[in-house]
N, C-alpha and C. Protein backbone atom coordinates (compact mmCIF):
# COMPACT_ATOMS: atom_id res chain seq x y z
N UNK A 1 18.47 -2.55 -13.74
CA UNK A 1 17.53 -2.23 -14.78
C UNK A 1 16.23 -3.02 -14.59
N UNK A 2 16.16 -4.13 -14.06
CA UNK A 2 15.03 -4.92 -13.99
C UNK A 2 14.29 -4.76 -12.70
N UNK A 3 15.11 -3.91 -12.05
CA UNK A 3 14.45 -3.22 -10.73
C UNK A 3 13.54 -2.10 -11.59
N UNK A 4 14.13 -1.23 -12.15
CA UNK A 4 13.06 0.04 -12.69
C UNK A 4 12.38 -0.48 -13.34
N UNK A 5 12.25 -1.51 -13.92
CA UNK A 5 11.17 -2.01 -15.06
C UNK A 5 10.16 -2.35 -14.21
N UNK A 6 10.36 -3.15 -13.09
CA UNK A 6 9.32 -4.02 -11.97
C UNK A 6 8.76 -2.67 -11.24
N UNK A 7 9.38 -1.65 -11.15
CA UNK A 7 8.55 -0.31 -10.61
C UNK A 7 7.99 0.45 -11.76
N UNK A 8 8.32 0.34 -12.94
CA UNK A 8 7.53 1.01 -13.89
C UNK A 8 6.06 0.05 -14.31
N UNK A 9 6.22 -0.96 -13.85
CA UNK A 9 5.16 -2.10 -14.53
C UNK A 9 4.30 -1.73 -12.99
N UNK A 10 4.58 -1.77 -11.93
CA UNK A 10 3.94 -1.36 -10.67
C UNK A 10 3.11 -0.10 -10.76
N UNK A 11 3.80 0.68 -11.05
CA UNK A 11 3.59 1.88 -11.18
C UNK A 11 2.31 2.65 -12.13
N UNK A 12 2.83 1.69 -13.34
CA UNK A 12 1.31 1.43 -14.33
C UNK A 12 -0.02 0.93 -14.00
N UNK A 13 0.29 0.15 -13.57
CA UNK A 13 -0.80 -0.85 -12.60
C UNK A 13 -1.87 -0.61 -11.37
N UNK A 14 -0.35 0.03 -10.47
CA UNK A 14 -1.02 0.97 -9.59
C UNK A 14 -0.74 2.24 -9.22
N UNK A 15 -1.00 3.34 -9.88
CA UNK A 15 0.18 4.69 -9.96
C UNK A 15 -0.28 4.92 -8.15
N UNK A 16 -1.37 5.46 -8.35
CA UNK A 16 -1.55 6.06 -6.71
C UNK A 16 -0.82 5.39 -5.68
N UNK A 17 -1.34 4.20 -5.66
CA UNK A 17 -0.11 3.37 -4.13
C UNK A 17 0.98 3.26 -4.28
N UNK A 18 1.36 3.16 -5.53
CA UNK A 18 3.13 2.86 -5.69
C UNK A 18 3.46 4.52 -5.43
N UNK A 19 3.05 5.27 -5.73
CA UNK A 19 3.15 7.06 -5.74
C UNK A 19 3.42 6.96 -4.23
N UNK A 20 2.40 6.73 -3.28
CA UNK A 20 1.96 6.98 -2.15
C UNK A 20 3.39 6.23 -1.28
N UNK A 21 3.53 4.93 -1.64
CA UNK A 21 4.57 4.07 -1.01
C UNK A 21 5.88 4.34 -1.34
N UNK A 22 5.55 4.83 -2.53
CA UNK A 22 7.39 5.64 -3.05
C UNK A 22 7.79 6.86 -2.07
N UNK A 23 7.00 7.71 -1.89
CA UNK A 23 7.23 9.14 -0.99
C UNK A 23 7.49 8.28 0.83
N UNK A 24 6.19 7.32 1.14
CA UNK A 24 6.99 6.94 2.19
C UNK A 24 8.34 6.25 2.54
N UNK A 25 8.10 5.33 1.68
CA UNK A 25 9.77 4.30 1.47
C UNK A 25 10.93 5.34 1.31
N UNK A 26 11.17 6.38 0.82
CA UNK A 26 12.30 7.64 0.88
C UNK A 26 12.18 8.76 1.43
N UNK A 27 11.16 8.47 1.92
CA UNK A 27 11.20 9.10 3.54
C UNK A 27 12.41 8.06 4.42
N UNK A 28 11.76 7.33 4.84
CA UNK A 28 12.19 6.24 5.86
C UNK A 28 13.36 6.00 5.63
N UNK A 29 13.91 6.04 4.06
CA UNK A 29 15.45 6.30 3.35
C UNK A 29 16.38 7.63 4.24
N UNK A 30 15.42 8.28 4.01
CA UNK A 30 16.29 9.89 4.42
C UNK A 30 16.31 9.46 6.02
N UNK A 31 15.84 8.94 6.74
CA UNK A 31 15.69 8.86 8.33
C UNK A 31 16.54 7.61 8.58
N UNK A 32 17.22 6.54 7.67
CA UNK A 32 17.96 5.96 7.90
C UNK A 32 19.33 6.54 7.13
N UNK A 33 19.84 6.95 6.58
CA UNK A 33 20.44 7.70 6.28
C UNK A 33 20.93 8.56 7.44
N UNK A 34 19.91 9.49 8.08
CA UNK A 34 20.12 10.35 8.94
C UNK A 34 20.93 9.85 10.31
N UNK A 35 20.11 8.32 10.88
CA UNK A 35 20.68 7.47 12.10
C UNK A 35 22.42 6.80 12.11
N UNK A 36 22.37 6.71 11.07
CA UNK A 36 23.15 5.32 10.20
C UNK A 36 24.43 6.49 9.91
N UNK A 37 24.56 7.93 8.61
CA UNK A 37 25.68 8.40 8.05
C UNK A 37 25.68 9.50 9.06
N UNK A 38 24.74 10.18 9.58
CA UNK A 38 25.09 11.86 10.02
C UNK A 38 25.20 11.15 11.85
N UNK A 39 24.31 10.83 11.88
CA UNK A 39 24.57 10.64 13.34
C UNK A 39 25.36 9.29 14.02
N UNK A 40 25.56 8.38 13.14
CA UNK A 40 26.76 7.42 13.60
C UNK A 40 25.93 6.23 14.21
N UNK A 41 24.80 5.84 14.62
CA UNK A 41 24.01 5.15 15.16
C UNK A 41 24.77 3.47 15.20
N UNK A 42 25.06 3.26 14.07
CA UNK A 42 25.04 1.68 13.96
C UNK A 42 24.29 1.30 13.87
N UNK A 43 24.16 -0.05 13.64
CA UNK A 43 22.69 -0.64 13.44
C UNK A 43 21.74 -1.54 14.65
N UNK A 44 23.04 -1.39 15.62
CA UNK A 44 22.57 -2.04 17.39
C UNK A 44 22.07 -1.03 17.89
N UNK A 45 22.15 0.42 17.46
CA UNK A 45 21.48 1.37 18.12
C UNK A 45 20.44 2.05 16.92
N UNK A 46 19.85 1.61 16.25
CA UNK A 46 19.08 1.84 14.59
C UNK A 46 18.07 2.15 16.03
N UNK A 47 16.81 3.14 15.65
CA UNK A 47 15.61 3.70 16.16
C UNK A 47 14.50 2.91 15.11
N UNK A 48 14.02 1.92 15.41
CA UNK A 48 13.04 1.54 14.34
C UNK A 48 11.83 2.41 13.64
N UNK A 49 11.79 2.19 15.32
CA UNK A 49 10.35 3.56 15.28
C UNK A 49 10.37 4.82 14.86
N UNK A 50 11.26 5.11 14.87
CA UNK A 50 11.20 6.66 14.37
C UNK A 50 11.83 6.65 13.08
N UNK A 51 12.06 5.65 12.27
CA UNK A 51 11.99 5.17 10.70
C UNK A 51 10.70 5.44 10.57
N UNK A 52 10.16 4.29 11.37
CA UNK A 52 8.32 3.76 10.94
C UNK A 52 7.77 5.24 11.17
N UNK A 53 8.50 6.06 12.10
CA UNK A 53 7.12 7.43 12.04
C UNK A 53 7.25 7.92 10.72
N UNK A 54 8.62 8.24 10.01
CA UNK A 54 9.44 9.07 8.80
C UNK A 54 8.32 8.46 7.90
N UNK A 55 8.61 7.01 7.56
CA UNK A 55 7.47 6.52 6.50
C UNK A 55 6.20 6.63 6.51
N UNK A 56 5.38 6.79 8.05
CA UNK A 56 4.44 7.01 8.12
C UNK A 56 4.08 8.02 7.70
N UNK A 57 5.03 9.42 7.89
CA UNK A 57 4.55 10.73 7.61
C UNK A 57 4.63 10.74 5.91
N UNK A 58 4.96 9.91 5.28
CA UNK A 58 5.58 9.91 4.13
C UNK A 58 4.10 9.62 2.94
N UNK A 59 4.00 8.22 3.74
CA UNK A 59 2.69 7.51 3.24
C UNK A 59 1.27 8.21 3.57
N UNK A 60 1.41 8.65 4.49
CA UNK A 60 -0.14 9.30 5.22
C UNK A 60 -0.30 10.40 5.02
N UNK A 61 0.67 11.20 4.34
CA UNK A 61 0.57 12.69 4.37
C UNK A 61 1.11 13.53 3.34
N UNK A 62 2.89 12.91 3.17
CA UNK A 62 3.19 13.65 2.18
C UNK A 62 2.86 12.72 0.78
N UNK A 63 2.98 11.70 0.62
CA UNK A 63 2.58 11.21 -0.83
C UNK A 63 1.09 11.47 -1.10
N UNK A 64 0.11 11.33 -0.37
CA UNK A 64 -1.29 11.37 -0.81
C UNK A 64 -1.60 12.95 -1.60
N UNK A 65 -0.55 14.06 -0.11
CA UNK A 65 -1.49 15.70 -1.01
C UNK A 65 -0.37 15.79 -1.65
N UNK A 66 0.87 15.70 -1.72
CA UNK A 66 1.48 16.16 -2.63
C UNK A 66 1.76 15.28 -4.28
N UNK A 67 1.11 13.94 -4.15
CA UNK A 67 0.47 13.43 -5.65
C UNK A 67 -0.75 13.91 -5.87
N UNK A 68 -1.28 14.53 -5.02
CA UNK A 68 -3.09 14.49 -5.30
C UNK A 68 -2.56 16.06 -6.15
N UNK A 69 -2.05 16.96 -5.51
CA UNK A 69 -1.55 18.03 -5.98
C UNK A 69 -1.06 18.24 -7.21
N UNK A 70 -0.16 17.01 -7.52
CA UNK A 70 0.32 16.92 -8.78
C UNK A 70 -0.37 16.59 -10.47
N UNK A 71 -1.54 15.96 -9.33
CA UNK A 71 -2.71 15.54 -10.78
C UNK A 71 -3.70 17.21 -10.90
N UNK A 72 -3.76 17.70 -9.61
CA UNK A 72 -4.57 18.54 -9.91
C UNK A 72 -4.00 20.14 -10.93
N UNK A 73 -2.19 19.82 -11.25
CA UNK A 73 -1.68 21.21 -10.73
C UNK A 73 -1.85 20.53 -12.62
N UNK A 74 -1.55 19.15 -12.80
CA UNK A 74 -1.33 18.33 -14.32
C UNK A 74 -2.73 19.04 -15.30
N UNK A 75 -4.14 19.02 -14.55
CA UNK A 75 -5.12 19.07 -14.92
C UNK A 75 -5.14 20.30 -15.29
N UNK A 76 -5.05 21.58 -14.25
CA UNK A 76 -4.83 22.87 -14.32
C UNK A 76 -4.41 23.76 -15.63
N UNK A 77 -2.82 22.82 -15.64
CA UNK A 77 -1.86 23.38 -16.63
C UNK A 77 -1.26 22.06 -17.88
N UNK A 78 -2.34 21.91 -18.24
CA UNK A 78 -1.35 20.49 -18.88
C UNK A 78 -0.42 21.25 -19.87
N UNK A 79 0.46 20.50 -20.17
CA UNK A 79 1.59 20.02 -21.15
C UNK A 79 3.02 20.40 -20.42
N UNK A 80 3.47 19.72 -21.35
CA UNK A 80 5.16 19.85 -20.77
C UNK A 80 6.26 21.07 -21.48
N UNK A 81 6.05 21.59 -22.19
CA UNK A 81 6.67 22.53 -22.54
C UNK A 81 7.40 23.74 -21.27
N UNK A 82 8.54 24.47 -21.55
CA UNK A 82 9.15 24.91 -21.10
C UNK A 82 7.96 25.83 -20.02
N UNK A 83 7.43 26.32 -21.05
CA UNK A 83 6.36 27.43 -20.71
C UNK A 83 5.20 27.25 -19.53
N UNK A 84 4.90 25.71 -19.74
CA UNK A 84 4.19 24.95 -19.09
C UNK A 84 4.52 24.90 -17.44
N UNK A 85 6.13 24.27 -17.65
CA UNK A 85 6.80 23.88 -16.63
C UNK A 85 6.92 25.08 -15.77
N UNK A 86 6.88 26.55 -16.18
CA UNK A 86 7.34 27.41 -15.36
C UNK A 86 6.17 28.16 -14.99
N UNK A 87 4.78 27.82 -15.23
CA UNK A 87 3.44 28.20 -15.17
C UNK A 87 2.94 26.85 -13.44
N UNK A 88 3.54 26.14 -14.41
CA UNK A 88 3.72 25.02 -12.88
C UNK A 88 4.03 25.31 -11.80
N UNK A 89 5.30 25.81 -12.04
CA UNK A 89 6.56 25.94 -10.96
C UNK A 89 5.87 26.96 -10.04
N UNK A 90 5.25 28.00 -10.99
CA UNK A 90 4.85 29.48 -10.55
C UNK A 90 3.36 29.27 -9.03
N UNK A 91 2.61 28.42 -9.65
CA UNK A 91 1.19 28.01 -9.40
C UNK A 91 1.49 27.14 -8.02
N UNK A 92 2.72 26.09 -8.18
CA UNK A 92 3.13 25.21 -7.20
C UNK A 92 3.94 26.25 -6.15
N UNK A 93 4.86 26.66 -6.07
CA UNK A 93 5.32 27.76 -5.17
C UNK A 93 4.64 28.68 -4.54
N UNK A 94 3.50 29.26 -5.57
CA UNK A 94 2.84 30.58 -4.70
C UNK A 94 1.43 30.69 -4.02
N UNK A 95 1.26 29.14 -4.94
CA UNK A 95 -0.03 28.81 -4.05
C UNK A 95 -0.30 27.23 -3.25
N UNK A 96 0.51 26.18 -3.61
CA UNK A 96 0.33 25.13 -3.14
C UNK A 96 1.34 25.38 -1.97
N UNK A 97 2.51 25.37 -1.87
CA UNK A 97 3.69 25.52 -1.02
C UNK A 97 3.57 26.05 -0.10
N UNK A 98 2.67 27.12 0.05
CA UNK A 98 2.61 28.14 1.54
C UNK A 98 1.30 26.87 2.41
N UNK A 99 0.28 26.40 1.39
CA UNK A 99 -0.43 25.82 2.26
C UNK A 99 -0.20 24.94 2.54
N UNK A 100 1.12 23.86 1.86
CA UNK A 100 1.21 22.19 2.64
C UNK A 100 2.29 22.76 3.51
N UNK A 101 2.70 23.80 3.43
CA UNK A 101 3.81 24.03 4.87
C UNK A 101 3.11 24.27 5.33
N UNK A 102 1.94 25.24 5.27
CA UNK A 102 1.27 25.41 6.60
C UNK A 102 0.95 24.16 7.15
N UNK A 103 0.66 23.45 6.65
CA UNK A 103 0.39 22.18 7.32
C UNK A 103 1.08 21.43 7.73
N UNK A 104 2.17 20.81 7.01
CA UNK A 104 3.21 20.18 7.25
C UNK A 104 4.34 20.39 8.70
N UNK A 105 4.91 21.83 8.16
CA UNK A 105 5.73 22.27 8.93
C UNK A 105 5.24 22.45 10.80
N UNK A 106 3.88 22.19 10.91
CA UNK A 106 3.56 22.03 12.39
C UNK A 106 3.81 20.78 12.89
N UNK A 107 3.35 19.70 11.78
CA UNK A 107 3.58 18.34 12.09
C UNK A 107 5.17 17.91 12.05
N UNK A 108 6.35 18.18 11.22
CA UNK A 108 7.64 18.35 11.46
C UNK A 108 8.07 19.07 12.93
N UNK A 109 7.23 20.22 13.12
CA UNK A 109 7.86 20.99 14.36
C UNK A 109 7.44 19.96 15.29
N UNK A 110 6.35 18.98 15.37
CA UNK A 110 6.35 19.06 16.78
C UNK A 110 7.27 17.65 16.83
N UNK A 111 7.97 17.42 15.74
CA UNK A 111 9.05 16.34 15.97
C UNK A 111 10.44 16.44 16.02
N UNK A 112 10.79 17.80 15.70
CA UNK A 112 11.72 18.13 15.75
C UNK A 112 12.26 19.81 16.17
N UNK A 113 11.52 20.45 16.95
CA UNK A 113 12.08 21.39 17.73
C UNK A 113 12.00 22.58 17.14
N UNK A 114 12.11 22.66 15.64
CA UNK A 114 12.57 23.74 15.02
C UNK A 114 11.53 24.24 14.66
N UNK A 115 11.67 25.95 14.07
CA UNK A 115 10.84 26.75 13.80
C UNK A 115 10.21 26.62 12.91
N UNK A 116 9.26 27.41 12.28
CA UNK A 116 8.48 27.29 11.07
C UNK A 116 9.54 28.14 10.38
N UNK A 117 9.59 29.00 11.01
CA UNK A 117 10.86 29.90 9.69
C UNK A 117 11.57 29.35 9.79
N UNK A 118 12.70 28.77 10.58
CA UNK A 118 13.82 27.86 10.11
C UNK A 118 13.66 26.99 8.75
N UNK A 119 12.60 26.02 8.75
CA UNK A 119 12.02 24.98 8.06
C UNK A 119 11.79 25.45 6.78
N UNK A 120 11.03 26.73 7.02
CA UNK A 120 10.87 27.72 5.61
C UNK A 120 12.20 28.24 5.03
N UNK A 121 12.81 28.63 5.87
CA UNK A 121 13.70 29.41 4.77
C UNK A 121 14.81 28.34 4.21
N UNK A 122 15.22 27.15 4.54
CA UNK A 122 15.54 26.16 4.56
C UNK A 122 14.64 25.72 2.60
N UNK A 123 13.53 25.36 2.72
CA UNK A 123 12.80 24.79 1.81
C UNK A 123 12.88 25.76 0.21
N UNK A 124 12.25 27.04 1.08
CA UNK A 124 12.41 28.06 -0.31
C UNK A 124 13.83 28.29 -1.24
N UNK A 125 14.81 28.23 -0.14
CA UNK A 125 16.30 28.09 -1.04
C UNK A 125 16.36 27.03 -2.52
N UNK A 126 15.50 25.72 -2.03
CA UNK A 126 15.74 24.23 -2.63
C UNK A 126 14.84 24.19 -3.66
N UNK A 127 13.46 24.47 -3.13
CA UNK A 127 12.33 23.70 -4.09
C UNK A 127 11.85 24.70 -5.54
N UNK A 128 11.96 25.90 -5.54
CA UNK A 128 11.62 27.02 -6.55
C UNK A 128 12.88 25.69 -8.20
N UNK A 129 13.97 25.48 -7.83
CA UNK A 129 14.67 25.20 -8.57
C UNK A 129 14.32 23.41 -9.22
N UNK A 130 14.13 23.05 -8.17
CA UNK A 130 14.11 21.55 -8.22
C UNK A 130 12.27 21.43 -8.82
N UNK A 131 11.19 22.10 -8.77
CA UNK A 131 10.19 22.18 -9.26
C UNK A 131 10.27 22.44 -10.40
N UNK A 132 10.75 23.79 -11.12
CA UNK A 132 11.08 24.24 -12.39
C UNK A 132 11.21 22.80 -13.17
N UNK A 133 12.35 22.21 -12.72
CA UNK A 133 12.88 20.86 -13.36
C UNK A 133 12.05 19.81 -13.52
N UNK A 134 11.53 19.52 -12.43
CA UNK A 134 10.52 18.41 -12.17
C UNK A 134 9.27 18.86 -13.43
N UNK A 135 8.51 19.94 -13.33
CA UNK A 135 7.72 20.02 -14.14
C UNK A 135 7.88 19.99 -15.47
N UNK A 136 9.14 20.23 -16.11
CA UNK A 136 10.00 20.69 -17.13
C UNK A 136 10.35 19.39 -17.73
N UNK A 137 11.03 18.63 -16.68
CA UNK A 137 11.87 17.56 -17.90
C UNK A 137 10.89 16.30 -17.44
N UNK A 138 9.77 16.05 -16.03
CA UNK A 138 9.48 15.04 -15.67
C UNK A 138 8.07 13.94 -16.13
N UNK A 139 8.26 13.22 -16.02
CA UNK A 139 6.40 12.80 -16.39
C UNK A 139 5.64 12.88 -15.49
N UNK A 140 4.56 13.40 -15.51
CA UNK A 140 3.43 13.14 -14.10
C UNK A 140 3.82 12.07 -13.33
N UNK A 141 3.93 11.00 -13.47
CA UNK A 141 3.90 9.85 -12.93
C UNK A 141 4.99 9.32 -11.91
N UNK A 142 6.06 10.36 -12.14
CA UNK A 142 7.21 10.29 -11.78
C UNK A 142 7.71 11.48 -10.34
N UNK A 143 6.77 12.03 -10.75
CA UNK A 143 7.08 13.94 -10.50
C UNK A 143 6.95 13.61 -8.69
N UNK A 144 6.28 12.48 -8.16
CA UNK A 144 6.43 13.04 -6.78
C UNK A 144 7.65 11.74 -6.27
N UNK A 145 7.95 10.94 -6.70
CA UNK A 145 9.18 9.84 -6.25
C UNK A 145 10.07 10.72 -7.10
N UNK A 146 10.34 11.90 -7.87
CA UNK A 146 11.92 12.95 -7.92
C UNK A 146 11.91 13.40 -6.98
N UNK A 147 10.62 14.45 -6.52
CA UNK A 147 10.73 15.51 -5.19
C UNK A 147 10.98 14.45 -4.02
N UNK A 148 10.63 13.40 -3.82
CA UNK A 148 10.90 12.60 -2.93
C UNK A 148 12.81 12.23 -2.86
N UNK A 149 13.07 11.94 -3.95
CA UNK A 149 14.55 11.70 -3.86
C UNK A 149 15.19 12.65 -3.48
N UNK A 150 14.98 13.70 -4.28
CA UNK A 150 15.82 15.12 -3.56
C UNK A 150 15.50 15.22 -2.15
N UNK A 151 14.23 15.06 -1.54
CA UNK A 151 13.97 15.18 -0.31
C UNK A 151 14.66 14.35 0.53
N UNK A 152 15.13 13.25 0.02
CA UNK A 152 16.15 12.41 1.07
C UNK A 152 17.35 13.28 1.69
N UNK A 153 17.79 13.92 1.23
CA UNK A 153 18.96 14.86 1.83
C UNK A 153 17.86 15.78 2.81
N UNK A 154 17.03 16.25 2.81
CA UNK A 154 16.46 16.90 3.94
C UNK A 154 15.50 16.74 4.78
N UNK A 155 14.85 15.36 4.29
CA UNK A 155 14.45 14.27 5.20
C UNK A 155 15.49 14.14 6.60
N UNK A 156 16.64 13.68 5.80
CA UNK A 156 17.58 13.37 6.79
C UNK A 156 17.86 13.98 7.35
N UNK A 157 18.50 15.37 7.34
CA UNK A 157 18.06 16.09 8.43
C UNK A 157 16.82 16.56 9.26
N UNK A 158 15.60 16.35 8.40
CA UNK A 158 14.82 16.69 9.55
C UNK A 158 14.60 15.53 10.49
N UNK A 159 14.72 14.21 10.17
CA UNK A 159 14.69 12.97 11.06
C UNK A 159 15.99 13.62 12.43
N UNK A 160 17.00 13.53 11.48
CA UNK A 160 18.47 14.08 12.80
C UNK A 160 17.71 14.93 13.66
N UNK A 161 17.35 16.22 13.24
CA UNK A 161 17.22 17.24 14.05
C UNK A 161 15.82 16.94 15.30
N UNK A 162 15.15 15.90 14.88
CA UNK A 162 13.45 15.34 15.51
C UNK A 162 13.84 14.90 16.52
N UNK A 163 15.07 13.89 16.47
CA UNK A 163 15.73 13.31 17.51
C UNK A 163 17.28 13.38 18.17
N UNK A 164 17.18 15.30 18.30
CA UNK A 164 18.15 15.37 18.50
C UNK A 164 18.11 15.37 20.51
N UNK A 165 18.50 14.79 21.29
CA UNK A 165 18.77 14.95 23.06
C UNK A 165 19.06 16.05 23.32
């Protein structure tokens, strides 16, 4: 409990960097996760670096547009109501989502092999549902360290699959 308090008092203080450092830090979660439970690594064979890339991509790319996104989508559509949340969900899916994959999903491919449609059809299954929610039950402030947590399960695989031999 005095852990979430010391990130909520952080967080107040400094939303953007703690935002920004939260999406990388669970990144780098999902990519140790990935070395460590799916692929068996141990910790004599841990890949540092390719943690440090996970967080990098985390901090440099996905926390900056996808919080910057979140203030802009907040501004757009404010309030939290049901109605709200699914005006969100709608706005975030059909128009933000096609363009940070476009972006994204090249910088994933060229670390991990796989297609853009793989990656896509993969994402669209997950996020339509987990957005609804996020916009619905979450606070701004919060909304990109949830999508980040859920993203640890597919972080981790995309770290596995980046470095697969």
């Amino acid at each position: 409990m005095a852990l979430w308090r010391a990130y909520q008092r952080a967080l107040a203080a400094h939303p953007w960097k703690v935002q920004v450092l939260t999406a990388g830090s669970l990144m780098g979660v999902g990519d140790m996760i990935s070395q460590q439970l799916v692929e068996r690594r141990g910790l004599q064979q841990h890949q540092a670096g390719r943690t440090l890339t996970m967080v990098s991509l985390g901090c440099g790319f996905v926390g900056p547009v996808v919080g910057g996104w979140y203030k802009v989508l907040d501004h757009l559509i404010p309030g939290t109501t049901k109605v709200h949340a699914l005006k969100k969900m709608l706005l975030d899916q059909g128009g933000f989502a096609p363009c940070f994959l476009g972006c994204f999903l090249p910088l994933v491919g060229i670390l991990n092999g796989m297609s853009a449609q793989d990656n896509w059809a993969k994402l669209k299954r997950l996020w339509p549902a987990v957005q609804l929610a996020n916009f619905y039950l979450v606070p701004l402030h919060y909304r990109l360290a949830v999508v980040q947590c859920v993203a640890i399960v597919w972080n981790s695989y995309l770290s596995w699959k980046a470095h697969q031999f």
